[in-house]
Protein backbone atom coordinates (compact mmCIF):
# COMPACT_ATOMS: atom_id res chain seq x y z
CA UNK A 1 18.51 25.83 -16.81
CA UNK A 2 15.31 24.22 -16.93
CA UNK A 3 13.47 21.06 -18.14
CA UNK A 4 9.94 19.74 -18.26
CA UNK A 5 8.58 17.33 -15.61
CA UNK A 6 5.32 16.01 -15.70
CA UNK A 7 3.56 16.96 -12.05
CA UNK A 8 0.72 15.88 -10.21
CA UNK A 9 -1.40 17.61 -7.66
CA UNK A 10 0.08 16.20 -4.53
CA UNK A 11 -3.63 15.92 -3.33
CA UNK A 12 -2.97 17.85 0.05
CA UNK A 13 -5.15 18.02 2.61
CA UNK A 14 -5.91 19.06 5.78
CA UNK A 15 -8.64 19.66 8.96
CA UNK A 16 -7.33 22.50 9.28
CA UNK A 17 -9.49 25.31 7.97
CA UNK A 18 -6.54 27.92 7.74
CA UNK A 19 -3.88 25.42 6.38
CA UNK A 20 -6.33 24.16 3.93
CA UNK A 21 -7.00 28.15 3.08
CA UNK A 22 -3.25 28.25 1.99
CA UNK A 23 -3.08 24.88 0.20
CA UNK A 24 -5.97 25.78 -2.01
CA UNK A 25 -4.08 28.87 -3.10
CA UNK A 26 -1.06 26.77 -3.42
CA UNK A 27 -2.92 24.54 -5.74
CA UNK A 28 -3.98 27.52 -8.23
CA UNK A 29 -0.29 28.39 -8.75
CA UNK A 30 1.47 29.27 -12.03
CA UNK A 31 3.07 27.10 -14.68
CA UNK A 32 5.87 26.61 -12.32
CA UNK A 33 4.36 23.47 -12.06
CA UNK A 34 5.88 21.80 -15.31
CA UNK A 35 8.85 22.86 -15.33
CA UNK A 36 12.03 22.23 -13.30
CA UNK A 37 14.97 24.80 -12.50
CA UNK A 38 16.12 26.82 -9.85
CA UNK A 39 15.59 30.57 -11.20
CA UNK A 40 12.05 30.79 -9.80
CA UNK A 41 12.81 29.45 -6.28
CA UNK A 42 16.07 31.76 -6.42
CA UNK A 43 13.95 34.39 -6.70
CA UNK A 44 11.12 33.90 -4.67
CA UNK A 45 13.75 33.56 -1.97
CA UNK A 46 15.53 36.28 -2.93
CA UNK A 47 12.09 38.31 -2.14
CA UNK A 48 12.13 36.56 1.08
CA UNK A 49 16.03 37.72 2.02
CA UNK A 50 17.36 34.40 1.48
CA UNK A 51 16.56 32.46 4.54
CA UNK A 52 18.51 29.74 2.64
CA UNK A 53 21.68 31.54 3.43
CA UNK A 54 20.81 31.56 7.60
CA UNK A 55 20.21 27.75 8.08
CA UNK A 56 22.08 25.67 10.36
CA UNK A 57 24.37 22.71 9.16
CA UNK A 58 22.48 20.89 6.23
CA UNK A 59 22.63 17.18 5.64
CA UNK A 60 21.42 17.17 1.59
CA UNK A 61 20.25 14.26 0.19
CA UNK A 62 19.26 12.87 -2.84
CA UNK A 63 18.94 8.95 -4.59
CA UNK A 64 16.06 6.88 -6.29
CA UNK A 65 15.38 5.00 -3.26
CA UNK A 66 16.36 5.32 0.31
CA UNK A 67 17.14 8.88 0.99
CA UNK A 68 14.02 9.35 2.70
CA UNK A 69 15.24 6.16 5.14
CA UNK A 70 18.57 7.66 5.32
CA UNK A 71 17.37 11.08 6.41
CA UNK A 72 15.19 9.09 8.65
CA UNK A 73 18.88 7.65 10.51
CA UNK A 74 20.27 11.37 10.16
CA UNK A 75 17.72 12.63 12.16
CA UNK A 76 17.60 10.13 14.42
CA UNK A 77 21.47 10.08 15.15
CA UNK A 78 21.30 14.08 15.45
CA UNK A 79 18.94 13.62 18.14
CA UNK A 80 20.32 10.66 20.09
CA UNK A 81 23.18 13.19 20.30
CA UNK A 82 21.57 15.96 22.10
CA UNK A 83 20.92 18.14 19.07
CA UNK A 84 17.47 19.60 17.62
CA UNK A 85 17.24 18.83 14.00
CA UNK A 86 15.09 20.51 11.16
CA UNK A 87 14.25 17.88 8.59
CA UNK A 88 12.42 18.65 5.20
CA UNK A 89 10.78 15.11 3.25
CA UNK A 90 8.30 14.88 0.75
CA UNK A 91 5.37 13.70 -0.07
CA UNK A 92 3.75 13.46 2.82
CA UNK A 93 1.64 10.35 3.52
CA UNK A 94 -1.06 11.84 5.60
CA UNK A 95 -1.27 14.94 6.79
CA UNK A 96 0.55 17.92 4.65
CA UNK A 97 2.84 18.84 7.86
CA UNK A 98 4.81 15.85 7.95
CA UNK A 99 6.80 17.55 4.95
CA UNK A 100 8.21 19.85 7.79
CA UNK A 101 9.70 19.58 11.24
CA UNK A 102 10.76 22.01 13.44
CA UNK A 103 13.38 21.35 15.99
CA UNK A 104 12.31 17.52 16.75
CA UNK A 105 8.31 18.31 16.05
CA UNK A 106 6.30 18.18 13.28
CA UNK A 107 4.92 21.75 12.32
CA UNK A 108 1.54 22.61 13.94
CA UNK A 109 -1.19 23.91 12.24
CA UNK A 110 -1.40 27.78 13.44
CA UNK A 111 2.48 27.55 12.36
CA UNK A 112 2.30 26.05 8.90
CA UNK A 113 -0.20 28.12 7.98
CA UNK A 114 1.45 31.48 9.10
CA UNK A 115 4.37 30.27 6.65
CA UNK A 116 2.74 29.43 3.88
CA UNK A 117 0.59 32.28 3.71
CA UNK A 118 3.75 34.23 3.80
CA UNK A 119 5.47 32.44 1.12
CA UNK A 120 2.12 32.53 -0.85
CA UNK A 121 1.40 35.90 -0.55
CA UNK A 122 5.32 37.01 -1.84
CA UNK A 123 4.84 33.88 -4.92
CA UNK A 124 1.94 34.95 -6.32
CA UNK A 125 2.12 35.96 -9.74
CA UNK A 126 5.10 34.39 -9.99
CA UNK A 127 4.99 31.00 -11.39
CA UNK A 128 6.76 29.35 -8.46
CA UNK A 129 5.51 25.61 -8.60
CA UNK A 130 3.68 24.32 -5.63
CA UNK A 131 6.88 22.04 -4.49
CA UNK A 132 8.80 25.48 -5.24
CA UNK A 133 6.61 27.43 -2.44
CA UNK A 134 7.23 24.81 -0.19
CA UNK A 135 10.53 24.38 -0.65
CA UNK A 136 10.37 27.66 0.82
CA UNK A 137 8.29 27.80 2.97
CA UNK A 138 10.52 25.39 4.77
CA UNK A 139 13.82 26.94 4.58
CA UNK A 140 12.48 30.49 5.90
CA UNK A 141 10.66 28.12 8.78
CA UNK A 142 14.46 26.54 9.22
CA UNK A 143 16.20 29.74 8.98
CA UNK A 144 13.96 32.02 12.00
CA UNK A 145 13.49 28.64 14.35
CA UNK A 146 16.43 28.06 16.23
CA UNK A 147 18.05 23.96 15.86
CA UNK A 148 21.69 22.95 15.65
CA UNK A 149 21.34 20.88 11.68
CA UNK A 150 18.90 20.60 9.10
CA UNK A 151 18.27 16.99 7.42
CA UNK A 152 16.78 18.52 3.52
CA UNK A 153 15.46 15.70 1.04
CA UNK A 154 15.73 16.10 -2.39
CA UNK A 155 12.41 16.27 -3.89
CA UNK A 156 13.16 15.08 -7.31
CA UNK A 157 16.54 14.41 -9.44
CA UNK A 158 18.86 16.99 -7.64
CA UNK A 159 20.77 19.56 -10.23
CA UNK A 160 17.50 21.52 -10.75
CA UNK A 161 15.45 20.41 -7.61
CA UNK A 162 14.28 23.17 -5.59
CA UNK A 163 16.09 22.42 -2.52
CA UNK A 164 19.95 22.89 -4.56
CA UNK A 165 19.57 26.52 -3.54
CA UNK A 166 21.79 25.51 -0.50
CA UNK A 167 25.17 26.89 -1.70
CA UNK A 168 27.45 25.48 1.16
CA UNK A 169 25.69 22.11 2.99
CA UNK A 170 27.89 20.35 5.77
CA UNK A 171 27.98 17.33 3.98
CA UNK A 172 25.65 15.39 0.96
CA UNK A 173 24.76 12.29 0.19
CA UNK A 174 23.47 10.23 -2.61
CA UNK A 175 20.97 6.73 -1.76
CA UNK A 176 20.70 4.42 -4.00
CA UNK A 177 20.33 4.97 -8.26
CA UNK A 178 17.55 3.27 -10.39
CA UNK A 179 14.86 4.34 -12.45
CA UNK A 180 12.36 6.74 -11.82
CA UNK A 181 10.70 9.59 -13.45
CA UNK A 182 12.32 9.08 -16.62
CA UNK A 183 10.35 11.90 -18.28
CA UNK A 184 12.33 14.42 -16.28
CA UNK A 185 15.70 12.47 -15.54
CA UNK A 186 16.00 10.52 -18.87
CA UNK A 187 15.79 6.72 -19.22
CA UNK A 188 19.64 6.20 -18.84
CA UNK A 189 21.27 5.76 -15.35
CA UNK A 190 24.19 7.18 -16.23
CA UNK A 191 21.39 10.46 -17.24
CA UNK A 192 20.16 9.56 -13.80
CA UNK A 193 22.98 9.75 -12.11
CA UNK A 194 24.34 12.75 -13.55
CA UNK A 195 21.31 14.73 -12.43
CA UNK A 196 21.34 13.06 -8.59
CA UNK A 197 24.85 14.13 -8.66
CA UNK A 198 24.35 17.46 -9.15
CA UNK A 199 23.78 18.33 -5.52
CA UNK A 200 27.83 18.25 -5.81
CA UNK A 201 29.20 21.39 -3.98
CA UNK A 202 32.47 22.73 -4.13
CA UNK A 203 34.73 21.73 -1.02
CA UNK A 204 32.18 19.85 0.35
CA UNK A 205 31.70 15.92 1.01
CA UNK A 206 29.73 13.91 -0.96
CA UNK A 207 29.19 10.27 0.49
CA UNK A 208 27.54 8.23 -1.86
CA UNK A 209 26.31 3.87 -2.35
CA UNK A 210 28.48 1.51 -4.57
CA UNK A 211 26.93 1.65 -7.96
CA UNK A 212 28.05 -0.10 -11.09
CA UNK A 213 31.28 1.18 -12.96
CA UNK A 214 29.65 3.05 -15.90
CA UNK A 215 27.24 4.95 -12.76
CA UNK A 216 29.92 5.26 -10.40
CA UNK A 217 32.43 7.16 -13.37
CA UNK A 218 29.55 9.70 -14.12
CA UNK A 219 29.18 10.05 -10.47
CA UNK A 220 32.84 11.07 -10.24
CA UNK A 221 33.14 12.85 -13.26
CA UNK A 222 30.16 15.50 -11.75
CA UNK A 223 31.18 15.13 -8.61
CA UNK A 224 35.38 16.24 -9.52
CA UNK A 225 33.39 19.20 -11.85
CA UNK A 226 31.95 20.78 -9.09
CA UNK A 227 34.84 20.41 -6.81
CA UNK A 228 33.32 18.12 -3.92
CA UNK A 229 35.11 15.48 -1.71
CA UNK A 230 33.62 12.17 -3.10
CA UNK A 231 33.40 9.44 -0.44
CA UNK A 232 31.99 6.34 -2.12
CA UNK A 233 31.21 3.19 -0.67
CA UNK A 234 33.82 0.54 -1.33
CA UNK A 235 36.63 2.96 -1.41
CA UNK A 236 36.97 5.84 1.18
CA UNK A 237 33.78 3.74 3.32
CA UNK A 238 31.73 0.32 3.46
CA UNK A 239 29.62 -1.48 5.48
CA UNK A 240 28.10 -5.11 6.06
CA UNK A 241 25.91 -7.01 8.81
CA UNK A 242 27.64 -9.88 10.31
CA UNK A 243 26.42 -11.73 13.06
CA UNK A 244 23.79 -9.75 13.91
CA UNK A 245 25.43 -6.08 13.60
CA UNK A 246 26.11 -3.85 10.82
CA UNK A 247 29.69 -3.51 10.60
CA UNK A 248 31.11 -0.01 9.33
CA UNK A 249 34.64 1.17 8.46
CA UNK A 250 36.70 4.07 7.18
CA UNK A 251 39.36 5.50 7.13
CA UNK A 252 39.29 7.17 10.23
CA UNK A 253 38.50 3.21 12.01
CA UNK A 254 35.92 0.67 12.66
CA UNK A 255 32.48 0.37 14.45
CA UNK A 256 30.03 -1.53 15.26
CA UNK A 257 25.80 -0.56 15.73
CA UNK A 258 22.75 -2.78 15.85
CA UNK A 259 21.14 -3.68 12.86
CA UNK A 260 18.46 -1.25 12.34
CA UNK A 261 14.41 -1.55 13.52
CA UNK A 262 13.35 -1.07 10.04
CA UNK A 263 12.47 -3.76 8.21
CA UNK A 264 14.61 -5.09 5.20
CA UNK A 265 18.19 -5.62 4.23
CA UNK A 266 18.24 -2.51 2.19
CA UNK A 267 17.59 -0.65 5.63
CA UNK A 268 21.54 -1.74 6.34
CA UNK A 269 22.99 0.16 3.83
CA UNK A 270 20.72 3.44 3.91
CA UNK A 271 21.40 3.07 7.83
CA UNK A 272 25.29 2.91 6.61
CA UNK A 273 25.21 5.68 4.57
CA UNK A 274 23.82 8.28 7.12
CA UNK A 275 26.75 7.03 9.36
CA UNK A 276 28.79 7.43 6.62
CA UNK A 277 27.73 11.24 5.90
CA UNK A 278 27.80 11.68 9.57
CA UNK A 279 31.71 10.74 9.78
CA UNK A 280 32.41 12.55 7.24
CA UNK A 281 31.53 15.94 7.86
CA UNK A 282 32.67 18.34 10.33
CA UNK A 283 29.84 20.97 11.41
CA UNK A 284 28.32 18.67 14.16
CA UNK A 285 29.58 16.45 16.55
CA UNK A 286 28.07 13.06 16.58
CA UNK A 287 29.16 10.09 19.12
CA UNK A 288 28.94 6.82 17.91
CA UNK A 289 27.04 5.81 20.80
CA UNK A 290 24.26 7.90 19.13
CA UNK A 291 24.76 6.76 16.47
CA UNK A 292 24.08 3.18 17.81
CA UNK A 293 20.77 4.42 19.41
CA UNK A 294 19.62 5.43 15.90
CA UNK A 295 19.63 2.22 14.40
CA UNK A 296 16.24 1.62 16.80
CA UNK A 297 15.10 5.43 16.78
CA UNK A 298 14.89 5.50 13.86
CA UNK A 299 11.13 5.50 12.18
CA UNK A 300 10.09 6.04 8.45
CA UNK A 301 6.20 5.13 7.89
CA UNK A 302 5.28 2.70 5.00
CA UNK A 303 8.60 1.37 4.22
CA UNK A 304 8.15 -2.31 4.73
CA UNK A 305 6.14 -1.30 7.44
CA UNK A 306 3.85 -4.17 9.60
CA UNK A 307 0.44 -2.41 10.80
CA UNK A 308 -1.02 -3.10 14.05
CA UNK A 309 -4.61 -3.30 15.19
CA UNK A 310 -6.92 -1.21 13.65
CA UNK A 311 -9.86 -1.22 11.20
CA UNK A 312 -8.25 -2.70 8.68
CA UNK A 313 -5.99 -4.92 10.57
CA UNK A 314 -8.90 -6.27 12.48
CA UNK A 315 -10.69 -7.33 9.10
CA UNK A 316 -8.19 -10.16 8.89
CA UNK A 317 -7.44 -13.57 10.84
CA UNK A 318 -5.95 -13.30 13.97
CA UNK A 319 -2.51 -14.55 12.81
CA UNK A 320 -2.34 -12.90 9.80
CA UNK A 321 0.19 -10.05 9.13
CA UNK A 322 -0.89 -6.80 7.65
CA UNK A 323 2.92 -4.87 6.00
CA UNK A 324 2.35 -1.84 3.89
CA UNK A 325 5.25 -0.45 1.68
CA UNK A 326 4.87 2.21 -0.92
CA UNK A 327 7.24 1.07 -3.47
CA UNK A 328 6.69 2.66 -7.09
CA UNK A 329 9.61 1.65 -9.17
CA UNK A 330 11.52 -1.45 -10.09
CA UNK A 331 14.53 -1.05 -8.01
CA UNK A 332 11.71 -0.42 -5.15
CA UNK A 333 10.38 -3.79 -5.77
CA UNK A 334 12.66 -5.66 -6.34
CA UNK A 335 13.80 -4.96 -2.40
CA UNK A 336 10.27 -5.44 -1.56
CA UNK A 337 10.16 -8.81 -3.09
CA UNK A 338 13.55 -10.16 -1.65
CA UNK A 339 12.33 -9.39 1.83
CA UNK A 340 9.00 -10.84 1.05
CA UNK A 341 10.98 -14.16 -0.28
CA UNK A 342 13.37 -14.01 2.71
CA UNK A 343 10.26 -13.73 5.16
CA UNK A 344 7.16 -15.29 4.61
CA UNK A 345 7.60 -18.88 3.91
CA UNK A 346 7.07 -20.49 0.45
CA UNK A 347 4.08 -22.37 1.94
CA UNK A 348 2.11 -19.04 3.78
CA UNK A 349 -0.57 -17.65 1.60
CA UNK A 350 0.50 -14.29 0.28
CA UNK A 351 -1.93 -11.08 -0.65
CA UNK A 352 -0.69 -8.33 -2.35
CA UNK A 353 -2.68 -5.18 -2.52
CA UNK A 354 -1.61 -2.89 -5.63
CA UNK A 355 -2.57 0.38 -6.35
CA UNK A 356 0.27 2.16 -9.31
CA UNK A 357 0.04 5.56 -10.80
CA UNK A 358 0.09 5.83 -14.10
CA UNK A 359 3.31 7.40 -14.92
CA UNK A 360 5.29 4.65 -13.55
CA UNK A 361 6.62 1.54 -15.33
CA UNK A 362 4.26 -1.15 -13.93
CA UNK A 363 6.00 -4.25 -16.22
CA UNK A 364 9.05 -3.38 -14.53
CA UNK A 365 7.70 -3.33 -10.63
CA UNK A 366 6.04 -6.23 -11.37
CA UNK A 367 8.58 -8.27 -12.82
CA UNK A 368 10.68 -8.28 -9.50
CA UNK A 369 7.87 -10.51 -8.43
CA UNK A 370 7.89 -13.24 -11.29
CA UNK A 371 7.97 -16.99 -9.93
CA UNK A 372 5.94 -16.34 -6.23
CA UNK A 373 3.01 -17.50 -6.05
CA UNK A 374 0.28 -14.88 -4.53
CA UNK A 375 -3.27 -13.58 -5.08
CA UNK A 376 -3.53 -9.42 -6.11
CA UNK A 377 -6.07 -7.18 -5.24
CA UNK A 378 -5.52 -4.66 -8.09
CA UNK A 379 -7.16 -1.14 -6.95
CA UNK A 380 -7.09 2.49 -8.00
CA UNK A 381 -5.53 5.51 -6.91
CA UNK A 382 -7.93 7.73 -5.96
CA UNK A 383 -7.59 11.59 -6.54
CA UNK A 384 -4.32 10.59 -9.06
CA UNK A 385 -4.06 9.04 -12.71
CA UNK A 386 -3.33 5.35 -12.15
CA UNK A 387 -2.68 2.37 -14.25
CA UNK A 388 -5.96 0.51 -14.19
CA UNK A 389 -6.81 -2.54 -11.88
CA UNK A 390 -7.88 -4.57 -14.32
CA UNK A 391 -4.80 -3.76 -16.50
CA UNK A 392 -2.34 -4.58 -13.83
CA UNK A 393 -4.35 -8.05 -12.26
CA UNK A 394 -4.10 -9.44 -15.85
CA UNK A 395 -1.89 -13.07 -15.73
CA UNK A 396 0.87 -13.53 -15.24
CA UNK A 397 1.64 -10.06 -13.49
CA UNK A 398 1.64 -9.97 -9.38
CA UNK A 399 2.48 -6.47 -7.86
CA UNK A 400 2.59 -5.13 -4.34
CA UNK A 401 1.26 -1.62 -3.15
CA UNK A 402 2.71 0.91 -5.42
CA UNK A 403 2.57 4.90 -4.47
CA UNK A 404 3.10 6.57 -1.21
CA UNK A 405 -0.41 8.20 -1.58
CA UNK A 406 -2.44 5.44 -1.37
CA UNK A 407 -0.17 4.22 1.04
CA UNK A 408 -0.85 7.28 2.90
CA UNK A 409 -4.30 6.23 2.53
CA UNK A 410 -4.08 2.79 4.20
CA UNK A 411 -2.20 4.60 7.64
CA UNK A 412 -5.64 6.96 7.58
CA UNK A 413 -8.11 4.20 7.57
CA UNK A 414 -5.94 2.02 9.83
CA UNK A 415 -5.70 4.65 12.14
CA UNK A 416 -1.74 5.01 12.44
CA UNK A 417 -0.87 8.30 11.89
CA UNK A 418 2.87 9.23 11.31
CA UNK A 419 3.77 11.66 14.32
């Protein structure tokens, strides 16, 4: 099955010159590009002798926001314990090869370009989308480099994203539900849910957040379809700081771990629900002392994140603190703007630098910030359709940086490069 998604060019980049050879022929594609299902990526795999089928124990997840924090704690659990962990995220920030790493590394440039020309050279003609041809890219990188688990982020919904070609994961997850590209997943949770779900796989676990009842049913109801173990939180799992720790139980006991690094109380419960999916699975053995270690490992670039000297930084009084976060929907900012109101004291002057593409429901992100007081700096999006500055700075609305791209942007001129 298929349905029509709105896509834009994911403006990718690089120094480069043979990488950037294969991303310009990514970019000239076929109509994959509007379209969602799983037939062309089936196939284009298919012509590649379905490395999908040779990877080692996958870790699938999918939500509105958080999965790409909760893969972050995966990964960094996986390798506190000794193992050497593929991981798959998107969109990159930077530089196009953050998308992929290889066994603990990020993929060099000599190596993601011998892929992708690969891929490229089997997809064209075919109308495989440009997250498509990545998508596999990846998993024939995964399935030929040796590692002991792969940690795969959804790219978008989950039933008909390109990475649900993985028939039998070791365990999958769903992050926290909310609205997001309703033009694809419908502007109904429970329409949202239904399609986050649908990473579902028969005998396998599915850990998933505590949502409302109506969310939580459709969850189930998908979830018992397909055949999976459900684990939810609040009934087979939960999880709560106290004191300084983030306390976990389940059925199989108790533990404590440090809160984690990252910044925010919504980093708890992603952090929770990667332990969660890690006790609940069975293909690799994780101790909970790494699982402790994680909770500082772990690293996941403009969430909530403060920037250090640099450029941009240095442009601003000494004791003045620079955070970039690249929060694009409401449920996104509303956890931005509790943490703001939890940390910077009613008094402190606050700036908010807002850049939004224009696909996403500004009214809502900025209504999460009704009541503080702060000055916005309203900018554009460069490269991307975005909601205009001047539309967005107009009283009484107050918004913080919106879209991973530009916040992608602000790491490149600040000089802080994810690695």
């Amino acid at each position: 099955m298929t349905r029509k998604r709105n896509v834009m060019a994911d403006g990718a980049r690089s120094d480069d010159a043979a990488v950037q050879a294969q991303l310009d022929r990514l970019a000239t594609l076929g109509a994959g590009g509007d379209i969602l299902g799983l037939e062309r990526v089936a196939a284009l795999l298919d012509r590649l002798d379905n490395p999908e089928r040779s990877l080692p124990p996958v870790f699938h997840v999918a939500g509105t926001n958080g999965k790409g924090s909760t893969c972050a704690f995966l990964r960094a659990a996986l390798e506190a314990a000794g193992q050497k962990v593929h991981v798959f995220t998107s969109p990159h920030l930077v530089r196009f090869n953050e998308r992929i790493r290889l066994a603990g590394r990020l993929i060099d440039d000599v190596t993601l370009a011998a892929y992708l020309r690969r891929v490229i050279d089997i997809a064209e003609g075919s109308g495989a989308s440009f997250f498509e041809v990545t998508t596999a890219a990846a998993l024939l990188a995964f399935a030929e480099v040796p590692a002991d688990a792969c940690v795969i982020e959804v790219g978008l919904g989950g039933r008909l994203d390109a990475t649900n070609v993985i028939a039998s994961p070791a365990v999958t997850g769903i992050a926290q539900l909310g609205l997001d590209h309703q033009g694809f997943l419908g502007d109904k949770l429970e329409l949202i849910a239904a399609e986050k779900a649908g990473i579902a796989k028969r005998g396998v676990p599915l850990v998933t957040q505590r949502y409302p009842p109506r969310i939580a049913e459709r969850v189930a109801e998908i979830s018992s379809r397909a055949g999976a173990e459900l684990y939810p939180r609040g009934a087979s799992w939960d999880a709560a700081p106290y004191r300084g720790k983030l306390h976990y139980r389940d059925l199989d006991g108790k533990i404590d771990v440090p809160m984690p690094r990252l910044a925010g109380a919504h980093q708890a419960l992603n952090a929770a629900l990667a332990i969660a999916m890690l006790r609940h699975q069975q293909a690799v053995s994780v101790p909970t002392a790494a699982m402790r270690a994680a909770m500082g490992w772990a690293d996941w670039p403009a969430r909530m994140q403060p920037l250090g000297a640099g450029p941009l930084r240095d442009l601003l009084p000494r004791d003045a603190e620079l955070w970039l976060d690249g929060g694009h929907n409401p449920a996104a900012a509303r956890v931005v703007a509790d943490h703001l109101r939890a940390a910077v004291p009613a008094g402190k002057p606050l700036h908010l630098v807002m850049g939004l593409l224009a696909n996403k429901d500004a009214t809502g992100v900025l209504r999460a910030f009704a009541g503080r007081h702060a000055t916005l700096h309203a900018v554009p999006v460069p490269g991307h359709d975005y909601h205009a500055p001047a539309d967005l700075a107009a009283p009484p609305f107050v918004l913080v940086l919106g879209s991973l791209y530009l916040a992608g942007q602000v790491l490149r001129e600040n000089r802080q490069l994810p690695d």
